[in-house]
N, C-alpha and C. Protein backbone atom coordinates (compact mmCIF):
# COMPACT_ATOMS: atom_id res chain seq x y z
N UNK A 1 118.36 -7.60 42.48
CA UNK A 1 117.51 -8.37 43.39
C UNK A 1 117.88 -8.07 44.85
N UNK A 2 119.26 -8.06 45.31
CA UNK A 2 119.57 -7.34 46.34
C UNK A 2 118.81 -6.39 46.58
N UNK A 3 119.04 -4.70 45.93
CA UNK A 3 118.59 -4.35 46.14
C UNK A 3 117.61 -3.56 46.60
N UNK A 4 116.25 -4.96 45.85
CA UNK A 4 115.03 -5.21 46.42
C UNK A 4 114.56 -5.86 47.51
N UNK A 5 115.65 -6.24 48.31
CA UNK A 5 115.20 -7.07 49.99
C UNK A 5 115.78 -7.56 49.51
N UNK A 6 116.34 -8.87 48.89
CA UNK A 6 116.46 -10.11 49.04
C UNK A 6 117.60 -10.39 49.82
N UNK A 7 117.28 -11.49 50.65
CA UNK A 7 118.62 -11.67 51.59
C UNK A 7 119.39 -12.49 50.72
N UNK A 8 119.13 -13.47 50.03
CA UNK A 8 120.33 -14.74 49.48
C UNK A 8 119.06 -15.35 48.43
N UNK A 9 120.04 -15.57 47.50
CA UNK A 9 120.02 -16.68 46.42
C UNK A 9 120.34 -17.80 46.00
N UNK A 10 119.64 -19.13 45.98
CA UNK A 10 119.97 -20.25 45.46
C UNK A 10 119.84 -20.36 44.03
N UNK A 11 120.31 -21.42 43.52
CA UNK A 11 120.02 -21.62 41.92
C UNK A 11 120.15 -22.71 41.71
N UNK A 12 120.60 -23.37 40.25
CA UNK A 12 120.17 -24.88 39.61
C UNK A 12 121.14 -25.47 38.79
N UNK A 13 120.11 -26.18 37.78
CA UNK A 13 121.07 -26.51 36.52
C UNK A 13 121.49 -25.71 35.52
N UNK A 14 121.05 -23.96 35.72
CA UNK A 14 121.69 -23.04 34.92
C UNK A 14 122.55 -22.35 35.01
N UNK A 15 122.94 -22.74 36.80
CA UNK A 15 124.05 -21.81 37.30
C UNK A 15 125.49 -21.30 36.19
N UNK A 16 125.64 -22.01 35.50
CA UNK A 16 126.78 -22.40 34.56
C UNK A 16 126.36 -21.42 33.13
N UNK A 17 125.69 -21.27 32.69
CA UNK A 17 124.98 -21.23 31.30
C UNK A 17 125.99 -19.38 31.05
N UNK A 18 126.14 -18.57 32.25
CA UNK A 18 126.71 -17.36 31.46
C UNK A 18 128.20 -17.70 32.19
N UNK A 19 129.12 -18.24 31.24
CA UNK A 19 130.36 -18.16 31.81
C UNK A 19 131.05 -17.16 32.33
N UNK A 20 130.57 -15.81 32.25
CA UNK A 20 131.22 -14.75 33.02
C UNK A 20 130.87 -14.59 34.84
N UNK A 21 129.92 -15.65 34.81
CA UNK A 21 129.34 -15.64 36.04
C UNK A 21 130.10 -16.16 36.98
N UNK A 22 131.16 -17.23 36.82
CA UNK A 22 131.41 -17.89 36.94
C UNK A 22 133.06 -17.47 38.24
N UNK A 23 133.25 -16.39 37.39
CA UNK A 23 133.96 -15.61 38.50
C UNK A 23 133.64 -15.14 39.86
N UNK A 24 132.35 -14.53 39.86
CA UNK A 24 131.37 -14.52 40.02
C UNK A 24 131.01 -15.24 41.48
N UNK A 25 131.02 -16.33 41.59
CA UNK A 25 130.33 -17.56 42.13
C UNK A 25 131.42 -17.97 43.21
N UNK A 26 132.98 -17.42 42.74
CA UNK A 26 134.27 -17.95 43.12
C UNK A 26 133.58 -17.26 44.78
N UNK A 27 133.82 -15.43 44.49
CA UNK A 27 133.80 -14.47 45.71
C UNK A 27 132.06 -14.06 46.34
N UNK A 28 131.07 -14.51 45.85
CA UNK A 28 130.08 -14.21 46.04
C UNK A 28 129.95 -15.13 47.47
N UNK A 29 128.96 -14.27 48.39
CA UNK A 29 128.65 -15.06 49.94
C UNK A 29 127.23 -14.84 50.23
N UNK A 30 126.38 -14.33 48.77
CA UNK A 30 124.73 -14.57 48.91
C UNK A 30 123.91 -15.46 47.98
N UNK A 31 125.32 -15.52 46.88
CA UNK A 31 125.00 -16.61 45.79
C UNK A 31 125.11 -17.97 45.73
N UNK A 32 124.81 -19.42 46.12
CA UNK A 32 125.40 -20.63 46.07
C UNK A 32 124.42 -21.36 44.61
N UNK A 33 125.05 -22.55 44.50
CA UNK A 33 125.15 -23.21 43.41
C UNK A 33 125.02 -24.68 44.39
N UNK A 34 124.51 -25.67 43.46
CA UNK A 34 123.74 -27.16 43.88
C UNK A 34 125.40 -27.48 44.69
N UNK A 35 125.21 -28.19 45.90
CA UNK A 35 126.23 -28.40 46.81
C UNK A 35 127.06 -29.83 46.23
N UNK A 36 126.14 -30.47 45.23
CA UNK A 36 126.21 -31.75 45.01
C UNK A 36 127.24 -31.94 43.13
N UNK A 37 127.49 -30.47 42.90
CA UNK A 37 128.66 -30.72 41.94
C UNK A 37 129.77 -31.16 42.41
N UNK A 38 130.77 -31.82 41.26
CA UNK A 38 131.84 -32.61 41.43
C UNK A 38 133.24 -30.90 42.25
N UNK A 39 134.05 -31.93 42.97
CA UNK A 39 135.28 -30.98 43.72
C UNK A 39 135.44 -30.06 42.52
N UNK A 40 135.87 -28.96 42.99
CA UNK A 40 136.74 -28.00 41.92
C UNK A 40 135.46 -27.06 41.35
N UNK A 41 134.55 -27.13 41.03
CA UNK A 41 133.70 -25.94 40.37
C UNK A 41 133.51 -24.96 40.76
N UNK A 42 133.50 -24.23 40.50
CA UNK A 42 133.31 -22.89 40.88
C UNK A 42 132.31 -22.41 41.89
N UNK A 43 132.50 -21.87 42.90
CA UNK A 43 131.43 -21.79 43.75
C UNK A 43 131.16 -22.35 45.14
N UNK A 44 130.12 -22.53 46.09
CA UNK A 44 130.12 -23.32 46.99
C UNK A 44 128.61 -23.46 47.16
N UNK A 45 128.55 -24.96 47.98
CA UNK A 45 127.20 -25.10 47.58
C UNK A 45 125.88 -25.17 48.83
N UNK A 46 126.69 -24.25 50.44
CA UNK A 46 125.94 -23.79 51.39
C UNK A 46 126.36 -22.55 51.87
N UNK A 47 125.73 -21.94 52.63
CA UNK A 47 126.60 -20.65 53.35
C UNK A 47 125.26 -20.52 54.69
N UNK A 48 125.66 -19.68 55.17
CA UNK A 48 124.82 -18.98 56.47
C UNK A 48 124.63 -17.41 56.33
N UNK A 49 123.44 -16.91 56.18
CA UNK A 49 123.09 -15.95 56.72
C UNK A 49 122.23 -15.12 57.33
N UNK A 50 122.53 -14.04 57.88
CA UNK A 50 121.87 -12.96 59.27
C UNK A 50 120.51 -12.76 59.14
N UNK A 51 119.52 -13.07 59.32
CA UNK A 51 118.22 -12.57 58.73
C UNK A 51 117.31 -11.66 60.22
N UNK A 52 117.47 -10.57 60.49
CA UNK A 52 116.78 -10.18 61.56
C UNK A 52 117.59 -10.66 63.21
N UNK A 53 118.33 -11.00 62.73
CA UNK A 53 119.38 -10.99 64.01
C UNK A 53 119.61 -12.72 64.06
N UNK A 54 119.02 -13.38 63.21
CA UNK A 54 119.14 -14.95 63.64
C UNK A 54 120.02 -15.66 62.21
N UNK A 55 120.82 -16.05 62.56
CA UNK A 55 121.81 -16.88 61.30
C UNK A 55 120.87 -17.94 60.85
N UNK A 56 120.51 -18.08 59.65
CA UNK A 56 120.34 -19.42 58.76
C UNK A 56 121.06 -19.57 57.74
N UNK A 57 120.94 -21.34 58.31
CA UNK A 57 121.94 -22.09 56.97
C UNK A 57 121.16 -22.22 56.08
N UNK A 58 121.49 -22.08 54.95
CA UNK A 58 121.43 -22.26 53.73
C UNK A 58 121.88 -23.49 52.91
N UNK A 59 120.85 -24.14 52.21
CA UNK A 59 121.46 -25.68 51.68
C UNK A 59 120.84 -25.41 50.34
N UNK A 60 121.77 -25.81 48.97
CA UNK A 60 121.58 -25.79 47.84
C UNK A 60 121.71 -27.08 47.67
N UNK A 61 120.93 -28.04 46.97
CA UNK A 61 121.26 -29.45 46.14
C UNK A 61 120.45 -29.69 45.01
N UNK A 62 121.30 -31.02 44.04
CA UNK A 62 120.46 -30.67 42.73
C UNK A 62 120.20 -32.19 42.44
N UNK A 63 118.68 -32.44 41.93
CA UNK A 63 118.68 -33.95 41.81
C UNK A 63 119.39 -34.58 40.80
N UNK A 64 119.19 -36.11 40.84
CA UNK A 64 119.87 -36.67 39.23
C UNK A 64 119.01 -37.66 38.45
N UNK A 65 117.83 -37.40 38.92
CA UNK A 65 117.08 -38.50 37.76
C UNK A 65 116.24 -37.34 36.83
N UNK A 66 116.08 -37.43 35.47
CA UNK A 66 116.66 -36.83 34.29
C UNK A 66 116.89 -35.43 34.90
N UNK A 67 118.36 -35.50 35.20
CA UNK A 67 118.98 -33.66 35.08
C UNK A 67 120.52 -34.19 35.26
N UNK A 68 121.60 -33.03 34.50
CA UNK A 68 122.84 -33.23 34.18
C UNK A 68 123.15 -34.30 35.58
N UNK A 69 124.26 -34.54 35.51
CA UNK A 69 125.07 -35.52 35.95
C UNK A 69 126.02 -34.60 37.25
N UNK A 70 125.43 -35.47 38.72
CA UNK A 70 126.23 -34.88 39.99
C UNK A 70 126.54 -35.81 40.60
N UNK A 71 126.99 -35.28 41.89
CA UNK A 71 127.30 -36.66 43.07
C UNK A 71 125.93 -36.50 43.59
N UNK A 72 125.48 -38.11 44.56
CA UNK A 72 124.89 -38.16 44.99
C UNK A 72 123.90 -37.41 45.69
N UNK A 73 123.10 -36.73 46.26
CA UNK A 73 122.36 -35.65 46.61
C UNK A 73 121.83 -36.70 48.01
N UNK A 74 121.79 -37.64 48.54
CA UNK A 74 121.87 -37.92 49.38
C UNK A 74 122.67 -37.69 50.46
N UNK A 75 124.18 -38.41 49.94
CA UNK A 75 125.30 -38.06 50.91
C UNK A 75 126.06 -36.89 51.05
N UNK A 76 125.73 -35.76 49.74
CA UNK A 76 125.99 -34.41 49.87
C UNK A 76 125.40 -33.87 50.87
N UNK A 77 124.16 -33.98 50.91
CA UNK A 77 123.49 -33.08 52.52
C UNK A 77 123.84 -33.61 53.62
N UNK A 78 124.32 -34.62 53.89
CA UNK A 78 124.76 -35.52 54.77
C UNK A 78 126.25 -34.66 55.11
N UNK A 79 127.05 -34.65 54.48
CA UNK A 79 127.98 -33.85 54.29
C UNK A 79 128.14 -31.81 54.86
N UNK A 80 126.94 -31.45 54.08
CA UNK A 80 126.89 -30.30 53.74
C UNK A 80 126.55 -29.65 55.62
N UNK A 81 125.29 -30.66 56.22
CA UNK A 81 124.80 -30.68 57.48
C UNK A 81 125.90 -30.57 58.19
N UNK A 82 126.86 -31.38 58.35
CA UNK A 82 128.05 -31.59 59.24
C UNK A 82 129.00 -30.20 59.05
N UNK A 83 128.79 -29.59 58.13
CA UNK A 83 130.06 -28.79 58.54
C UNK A 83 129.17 -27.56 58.98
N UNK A 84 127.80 -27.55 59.30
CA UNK A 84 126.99 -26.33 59.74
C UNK A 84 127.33 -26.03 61.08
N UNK A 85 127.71 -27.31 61.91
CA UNK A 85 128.47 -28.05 63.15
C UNK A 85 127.73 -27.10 63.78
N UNK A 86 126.22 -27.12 63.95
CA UNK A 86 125.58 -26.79 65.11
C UNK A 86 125.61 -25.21 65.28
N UNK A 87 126.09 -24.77 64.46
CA UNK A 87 125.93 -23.15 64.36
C UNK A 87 124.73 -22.12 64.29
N UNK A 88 123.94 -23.15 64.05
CA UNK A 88 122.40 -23.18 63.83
C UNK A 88 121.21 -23.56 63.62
N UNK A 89 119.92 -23.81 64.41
CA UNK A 89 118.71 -24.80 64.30
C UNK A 89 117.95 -24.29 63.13
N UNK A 90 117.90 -23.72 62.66
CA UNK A 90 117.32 -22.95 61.16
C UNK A 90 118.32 -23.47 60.09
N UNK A 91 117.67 -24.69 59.12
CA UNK A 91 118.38 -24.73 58.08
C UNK A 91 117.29 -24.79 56.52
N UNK A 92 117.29 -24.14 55.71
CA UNK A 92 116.43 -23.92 54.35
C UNK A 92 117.13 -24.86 53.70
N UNK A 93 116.63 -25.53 52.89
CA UNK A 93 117.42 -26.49 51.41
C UNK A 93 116.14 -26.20 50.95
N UNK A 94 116.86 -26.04 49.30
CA UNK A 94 116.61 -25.80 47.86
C UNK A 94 116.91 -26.94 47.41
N UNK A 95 115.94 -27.82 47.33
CA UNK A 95 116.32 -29.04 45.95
C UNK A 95 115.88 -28.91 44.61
N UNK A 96 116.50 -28.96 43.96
CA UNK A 96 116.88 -28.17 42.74
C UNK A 96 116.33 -29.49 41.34
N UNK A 97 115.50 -30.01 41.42
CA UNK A 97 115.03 -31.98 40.77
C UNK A 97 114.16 -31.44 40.15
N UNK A 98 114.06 -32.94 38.90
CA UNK A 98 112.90 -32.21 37.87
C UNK A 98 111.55 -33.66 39.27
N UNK A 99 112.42 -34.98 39.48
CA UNK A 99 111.54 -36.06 39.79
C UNK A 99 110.54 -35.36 41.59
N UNK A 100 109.53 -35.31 41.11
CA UNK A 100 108.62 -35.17 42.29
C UNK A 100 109.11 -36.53 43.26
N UNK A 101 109.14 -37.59 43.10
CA UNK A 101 109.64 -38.64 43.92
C UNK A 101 111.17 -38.60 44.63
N UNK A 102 111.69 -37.80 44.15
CA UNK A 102 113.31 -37.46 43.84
C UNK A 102 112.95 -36.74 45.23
N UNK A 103 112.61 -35.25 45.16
CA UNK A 103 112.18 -34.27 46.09
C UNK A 103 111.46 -34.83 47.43
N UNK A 104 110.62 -35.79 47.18
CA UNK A 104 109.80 -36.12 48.52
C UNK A 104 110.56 -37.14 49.21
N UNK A 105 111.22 -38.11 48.48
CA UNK A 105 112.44 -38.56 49.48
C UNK A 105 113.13 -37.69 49.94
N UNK A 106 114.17 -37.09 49.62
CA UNK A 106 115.03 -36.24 49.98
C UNK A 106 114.47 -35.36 51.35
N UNK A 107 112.97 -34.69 51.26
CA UNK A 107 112.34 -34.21 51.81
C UNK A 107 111.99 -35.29 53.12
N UNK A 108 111.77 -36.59 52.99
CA UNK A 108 111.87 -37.64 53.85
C UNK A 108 113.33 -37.49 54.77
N UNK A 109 114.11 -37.81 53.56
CA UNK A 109 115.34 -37.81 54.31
C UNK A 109 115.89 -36.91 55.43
N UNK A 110 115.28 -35.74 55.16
CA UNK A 110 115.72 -34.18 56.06
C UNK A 110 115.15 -34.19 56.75
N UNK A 111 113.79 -35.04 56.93
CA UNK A 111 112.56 -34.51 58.32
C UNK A 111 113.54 -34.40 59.26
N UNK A 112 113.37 -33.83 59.69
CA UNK A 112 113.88 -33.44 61.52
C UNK A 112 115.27 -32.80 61.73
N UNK A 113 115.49 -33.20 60.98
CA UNK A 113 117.12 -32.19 60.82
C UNK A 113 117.24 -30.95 59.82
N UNK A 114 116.05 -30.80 59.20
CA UNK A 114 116.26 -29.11 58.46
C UNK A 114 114.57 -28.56 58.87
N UNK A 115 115.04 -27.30 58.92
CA UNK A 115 113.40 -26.57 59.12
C UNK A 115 112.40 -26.46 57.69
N UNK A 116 112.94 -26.40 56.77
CA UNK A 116 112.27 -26.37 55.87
C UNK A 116 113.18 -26.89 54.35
N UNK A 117 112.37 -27.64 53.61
CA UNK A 117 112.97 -28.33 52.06
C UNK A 117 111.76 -28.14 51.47
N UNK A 118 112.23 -26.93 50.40
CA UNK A 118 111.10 -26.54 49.13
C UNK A 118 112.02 -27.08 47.67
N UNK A 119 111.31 -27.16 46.91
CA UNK A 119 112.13 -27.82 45.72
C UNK A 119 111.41 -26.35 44.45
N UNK A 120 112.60 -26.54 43.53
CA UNK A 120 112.08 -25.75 42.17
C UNK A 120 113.37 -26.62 41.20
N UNK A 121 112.72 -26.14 40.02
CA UNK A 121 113.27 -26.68 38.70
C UNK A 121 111.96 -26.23 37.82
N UNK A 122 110.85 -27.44 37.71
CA UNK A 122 109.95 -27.37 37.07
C UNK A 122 108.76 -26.17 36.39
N UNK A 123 109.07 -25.55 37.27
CA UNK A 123 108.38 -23.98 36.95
C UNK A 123 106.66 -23.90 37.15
N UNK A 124 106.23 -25.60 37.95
CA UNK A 124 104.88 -25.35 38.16
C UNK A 124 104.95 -25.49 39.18
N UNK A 125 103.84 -24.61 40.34
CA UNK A 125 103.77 -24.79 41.75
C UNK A 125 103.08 -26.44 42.11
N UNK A 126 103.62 -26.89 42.88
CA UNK A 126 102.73 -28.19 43.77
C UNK A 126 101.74 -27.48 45.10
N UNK A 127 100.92 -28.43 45.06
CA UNK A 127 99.89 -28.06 46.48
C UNK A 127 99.74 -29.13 47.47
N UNK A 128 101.33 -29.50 47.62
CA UNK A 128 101.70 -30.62 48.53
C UNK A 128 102.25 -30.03 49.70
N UNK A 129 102.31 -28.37 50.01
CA UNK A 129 102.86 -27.86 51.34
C UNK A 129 102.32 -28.44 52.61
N UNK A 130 103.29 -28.80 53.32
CA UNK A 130 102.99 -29.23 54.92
C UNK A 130 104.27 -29.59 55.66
N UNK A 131 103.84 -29.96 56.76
CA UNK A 131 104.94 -29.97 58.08
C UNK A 131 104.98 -31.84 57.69
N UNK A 132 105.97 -32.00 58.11
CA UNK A 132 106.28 -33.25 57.81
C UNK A 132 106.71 -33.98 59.74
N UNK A 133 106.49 -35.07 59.77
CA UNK A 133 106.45 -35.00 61.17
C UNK A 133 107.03 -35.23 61.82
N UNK A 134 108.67 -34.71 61.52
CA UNK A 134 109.66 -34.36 62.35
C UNK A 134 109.65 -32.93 62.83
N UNK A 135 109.00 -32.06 61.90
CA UNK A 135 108.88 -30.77 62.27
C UNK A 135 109.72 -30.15 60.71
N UNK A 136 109.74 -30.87 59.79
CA UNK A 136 110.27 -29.69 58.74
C UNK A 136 109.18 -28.89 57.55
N UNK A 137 109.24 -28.06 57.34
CA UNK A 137 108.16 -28.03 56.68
C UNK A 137 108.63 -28.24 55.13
N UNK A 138 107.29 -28.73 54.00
CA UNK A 138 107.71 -29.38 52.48
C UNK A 138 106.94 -29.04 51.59
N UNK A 139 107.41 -28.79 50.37
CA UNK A 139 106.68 -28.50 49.37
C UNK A 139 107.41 -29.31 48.41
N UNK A 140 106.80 -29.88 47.15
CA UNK A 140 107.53 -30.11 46.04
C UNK A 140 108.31 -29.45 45.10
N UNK A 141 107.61 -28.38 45.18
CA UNK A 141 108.13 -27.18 44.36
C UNK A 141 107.41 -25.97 43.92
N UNK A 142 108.33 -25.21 44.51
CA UNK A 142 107.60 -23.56 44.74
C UNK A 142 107.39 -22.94 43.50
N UNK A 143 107.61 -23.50 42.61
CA UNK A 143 106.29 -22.38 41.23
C UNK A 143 107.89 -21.52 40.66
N UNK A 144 107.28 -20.81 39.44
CA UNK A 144 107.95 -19.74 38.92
C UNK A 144 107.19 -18.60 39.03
N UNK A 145 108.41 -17.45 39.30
CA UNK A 145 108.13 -15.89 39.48
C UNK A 145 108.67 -15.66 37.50
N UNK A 146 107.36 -15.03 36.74
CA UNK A 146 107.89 -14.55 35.41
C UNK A 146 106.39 -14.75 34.79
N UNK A 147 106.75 -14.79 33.38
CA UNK A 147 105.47 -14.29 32.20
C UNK A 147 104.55 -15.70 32.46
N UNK A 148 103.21 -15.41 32.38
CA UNK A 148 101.63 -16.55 32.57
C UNK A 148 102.10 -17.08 31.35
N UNK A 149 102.31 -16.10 30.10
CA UNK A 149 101.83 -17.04 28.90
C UNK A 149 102.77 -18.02 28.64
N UNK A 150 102.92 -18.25 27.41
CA UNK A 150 103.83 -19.51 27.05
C UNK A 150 104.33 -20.55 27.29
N UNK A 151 105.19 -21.15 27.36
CA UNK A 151 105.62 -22.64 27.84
C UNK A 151 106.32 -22.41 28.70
N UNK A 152 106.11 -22.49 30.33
CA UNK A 152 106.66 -22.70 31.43
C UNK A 152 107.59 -21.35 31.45
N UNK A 153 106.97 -19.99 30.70
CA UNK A 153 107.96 -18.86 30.61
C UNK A 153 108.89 -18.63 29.29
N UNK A 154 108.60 -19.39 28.67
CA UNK A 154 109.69 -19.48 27.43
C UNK A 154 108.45 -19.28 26.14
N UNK A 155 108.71 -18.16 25.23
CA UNK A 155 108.04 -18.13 24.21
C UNK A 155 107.46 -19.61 23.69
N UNK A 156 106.06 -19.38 23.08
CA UNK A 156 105.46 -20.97 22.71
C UNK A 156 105.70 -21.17 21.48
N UNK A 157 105.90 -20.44 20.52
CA UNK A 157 106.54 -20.51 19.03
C UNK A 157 107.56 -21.63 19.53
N UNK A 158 108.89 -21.31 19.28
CA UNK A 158 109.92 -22.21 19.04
C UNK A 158 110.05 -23.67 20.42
N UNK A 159 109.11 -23.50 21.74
CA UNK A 159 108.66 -24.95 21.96
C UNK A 159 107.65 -26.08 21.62
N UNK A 160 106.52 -24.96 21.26
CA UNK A 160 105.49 -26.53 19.95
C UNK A 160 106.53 -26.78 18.54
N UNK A 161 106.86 -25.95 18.31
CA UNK A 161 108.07 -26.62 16.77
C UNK A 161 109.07 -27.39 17.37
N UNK A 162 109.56 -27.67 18.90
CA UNK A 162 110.58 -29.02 18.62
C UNK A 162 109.29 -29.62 19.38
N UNK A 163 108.34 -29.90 19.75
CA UNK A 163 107.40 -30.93 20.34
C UNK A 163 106.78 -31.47 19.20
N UNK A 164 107.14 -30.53 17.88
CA UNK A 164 106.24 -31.30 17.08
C UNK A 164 107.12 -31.67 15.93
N UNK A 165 107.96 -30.80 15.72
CA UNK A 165 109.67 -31.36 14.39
C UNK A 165 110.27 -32.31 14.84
N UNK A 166 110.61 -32.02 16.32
CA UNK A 166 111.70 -32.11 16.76
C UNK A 166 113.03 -31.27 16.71
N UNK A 167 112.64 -30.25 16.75
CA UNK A 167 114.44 -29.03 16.39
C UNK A 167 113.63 -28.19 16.24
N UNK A 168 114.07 -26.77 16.90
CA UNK A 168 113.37 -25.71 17.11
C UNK A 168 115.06 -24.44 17.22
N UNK A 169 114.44 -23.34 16.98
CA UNK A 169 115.75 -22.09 17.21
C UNK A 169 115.53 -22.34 19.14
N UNK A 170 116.35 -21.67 19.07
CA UNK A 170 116.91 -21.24 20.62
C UNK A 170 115.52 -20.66 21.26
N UNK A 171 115.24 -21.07 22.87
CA UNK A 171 114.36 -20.92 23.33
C UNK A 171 114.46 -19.57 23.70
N UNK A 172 113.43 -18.82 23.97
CA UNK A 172 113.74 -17.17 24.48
C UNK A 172 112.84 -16.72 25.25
N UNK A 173 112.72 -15.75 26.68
CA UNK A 173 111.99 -16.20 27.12
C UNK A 173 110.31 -15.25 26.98
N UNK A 174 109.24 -15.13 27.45
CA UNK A 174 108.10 -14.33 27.03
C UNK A 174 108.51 -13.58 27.29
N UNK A 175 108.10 -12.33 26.35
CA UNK A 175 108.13 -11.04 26.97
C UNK A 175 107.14 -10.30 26.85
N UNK A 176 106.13 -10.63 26.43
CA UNK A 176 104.41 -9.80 26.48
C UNK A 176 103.52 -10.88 27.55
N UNK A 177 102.70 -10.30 27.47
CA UNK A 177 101.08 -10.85 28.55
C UNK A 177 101.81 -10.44 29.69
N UNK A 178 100.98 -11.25 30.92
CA UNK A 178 100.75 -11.40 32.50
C UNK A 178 102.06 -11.61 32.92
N UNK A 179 102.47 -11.35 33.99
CA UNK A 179 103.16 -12.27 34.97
C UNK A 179 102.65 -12.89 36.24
N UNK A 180 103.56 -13.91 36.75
CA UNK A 180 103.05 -14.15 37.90
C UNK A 180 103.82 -14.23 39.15
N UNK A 181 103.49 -14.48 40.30
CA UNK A 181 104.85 -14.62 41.51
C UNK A 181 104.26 -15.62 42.17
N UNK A 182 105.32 -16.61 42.13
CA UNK A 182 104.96 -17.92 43.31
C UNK A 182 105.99 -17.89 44.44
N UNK A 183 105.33 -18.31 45.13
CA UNK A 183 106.52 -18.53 46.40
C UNK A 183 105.98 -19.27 47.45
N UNK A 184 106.25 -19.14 48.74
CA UNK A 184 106.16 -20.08 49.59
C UNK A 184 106.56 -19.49 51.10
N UNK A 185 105.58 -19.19 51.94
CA UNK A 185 106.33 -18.28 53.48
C UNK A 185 105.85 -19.70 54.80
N UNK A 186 107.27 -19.42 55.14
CA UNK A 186 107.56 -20.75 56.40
C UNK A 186 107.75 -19.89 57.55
N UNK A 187 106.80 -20.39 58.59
CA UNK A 187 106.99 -19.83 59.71
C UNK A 187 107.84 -21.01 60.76
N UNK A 188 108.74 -20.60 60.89
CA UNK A 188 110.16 -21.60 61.73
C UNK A 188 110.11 -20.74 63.67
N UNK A 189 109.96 -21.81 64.44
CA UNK A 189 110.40 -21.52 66.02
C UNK A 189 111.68 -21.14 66.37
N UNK A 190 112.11 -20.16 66.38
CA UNK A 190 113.60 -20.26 66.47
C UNK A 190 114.80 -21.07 67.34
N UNK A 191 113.86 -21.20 68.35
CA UNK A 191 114.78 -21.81 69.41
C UNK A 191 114.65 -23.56 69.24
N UNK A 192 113.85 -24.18 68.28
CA UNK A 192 113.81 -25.56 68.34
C UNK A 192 114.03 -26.37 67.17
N UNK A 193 113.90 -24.59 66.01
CA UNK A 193 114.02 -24.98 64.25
C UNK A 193 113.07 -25.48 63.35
N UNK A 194 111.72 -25.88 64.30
CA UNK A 194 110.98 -26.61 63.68
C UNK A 194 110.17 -25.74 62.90
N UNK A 195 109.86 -26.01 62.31
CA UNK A 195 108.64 -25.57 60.74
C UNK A 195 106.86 -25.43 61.39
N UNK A 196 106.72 -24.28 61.93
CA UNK A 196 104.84 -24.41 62.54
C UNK A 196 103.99 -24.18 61.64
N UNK A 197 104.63 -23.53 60.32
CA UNK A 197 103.22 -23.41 59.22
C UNK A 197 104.50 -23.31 57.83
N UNK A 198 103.09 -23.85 56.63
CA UNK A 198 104.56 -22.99 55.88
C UNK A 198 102.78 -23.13 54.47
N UNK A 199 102.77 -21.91 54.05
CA UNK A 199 101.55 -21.32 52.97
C UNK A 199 102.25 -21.02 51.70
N UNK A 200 101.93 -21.80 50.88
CA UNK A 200 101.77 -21.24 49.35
C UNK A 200 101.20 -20.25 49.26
N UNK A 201 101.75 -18.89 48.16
CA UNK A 201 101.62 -17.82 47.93
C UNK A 201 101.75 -17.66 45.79
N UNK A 202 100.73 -17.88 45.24
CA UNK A 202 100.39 -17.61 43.85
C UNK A 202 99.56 -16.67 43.41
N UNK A 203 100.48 -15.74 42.92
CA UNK A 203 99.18 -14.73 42.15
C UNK A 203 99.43 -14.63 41.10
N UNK A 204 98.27 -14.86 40.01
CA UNK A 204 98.69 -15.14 38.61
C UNK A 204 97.76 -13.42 37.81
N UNK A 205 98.03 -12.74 36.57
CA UNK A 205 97.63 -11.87 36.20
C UNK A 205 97.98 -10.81 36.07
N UNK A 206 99.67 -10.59 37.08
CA UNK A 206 99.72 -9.54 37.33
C UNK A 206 100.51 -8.52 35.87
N UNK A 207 99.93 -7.43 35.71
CA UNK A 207 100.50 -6.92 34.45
C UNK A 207 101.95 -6.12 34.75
């Protein structure tokens, strides 16, 4: 993914799932993990970086109404903000929540102090993008990049058999039909941080 452009990566509640990664996460400075796990895990859960000559912070957090068990996601960004100590008016957060209500507080909470809070987990895009009127810009959640067909990307065989048994084999994910790419482009002022547009970007079909 690097080295296809990408400047930096956030992630979720799967960060964990390949334990070799995990080393991984210790020395990595493009990779972070939800800021809002307990002391000691592996990883860290903001960083800053260079994009075209201008530093942005970077904010990872993960909600807690139904998803594993963290600290607060309130007073973590609260936290996470303070040690950015003014290094920079450009700050991105990734909230990482399955609760749409979860995300639009949080997204409340940040107006004016981050340039932009997009949320993912869920794997469906929202068409709730806008500037919020402190100047940050918001989405609920930016969609999944992967296969059209099946259940949210995951073969549909073994998820209608636990929707309908209850117990299904191991989920796996599509690997025939369409794909698609969602995302989300924020246009940020540099000198004031604020959020002047920010457009949903979905194209579904692509083979």
């Amino acid at each position: 993914m690097f080295a296809t452009g990408v400047d930096f990566i956030t992630s979720g509640n799967h960060i964990f799932d390949k334990r070799e990664f995990k080393a991984y996460l210790e020395t990595a400075d493009r990779v972070i993990r939800p800021v809002n796990y307990p002391p000691g895990v592996p990883g860290r859960g903001q960083a800053e970086v260079a994009v075209a000559g201008v530093t942005v912070g970077i904010l990872n957090v993960m909600g807690r109404t139904f998803m594993p068990p963290v600290d607060d996601p309130f007073r973590s960004v609260d936290a996470a903000l303070a040690q950015f100590d003014g290094r920079t008016k450009i700050v991105v957060v990734d909230v990482h929540a399955e609760a749409t209500s979860e995300k639009v507080a949080l997204g409340l909470y940040l107006d004016g102090r981050v340039s932009a809070v997009y949320g993912t987990h869920t794997h469906v895009q929202t068409a709730d993008d806008y500037i919020l009127a402190g100047g940050t810009a918001y989405l609920s959640d930016v969609g999944m990049t992967g296969p059209s067909d099946g259940v949210i990307g995951m073969e549909a065989g073994p998820v209608l058999e636990r929707f309908t048994t209850g117990f299904s084999e191991r989920f796996a994910v599509e690997k025939t039909g369409t794909k698609q790419f969602c995302a989300a482009v924020v246009r940020i002022d540099v000198e004031s941080g604020r959020a002047t547009e920010i457009k949903r970007i979905f194209q579904r079909g692509i083979a």
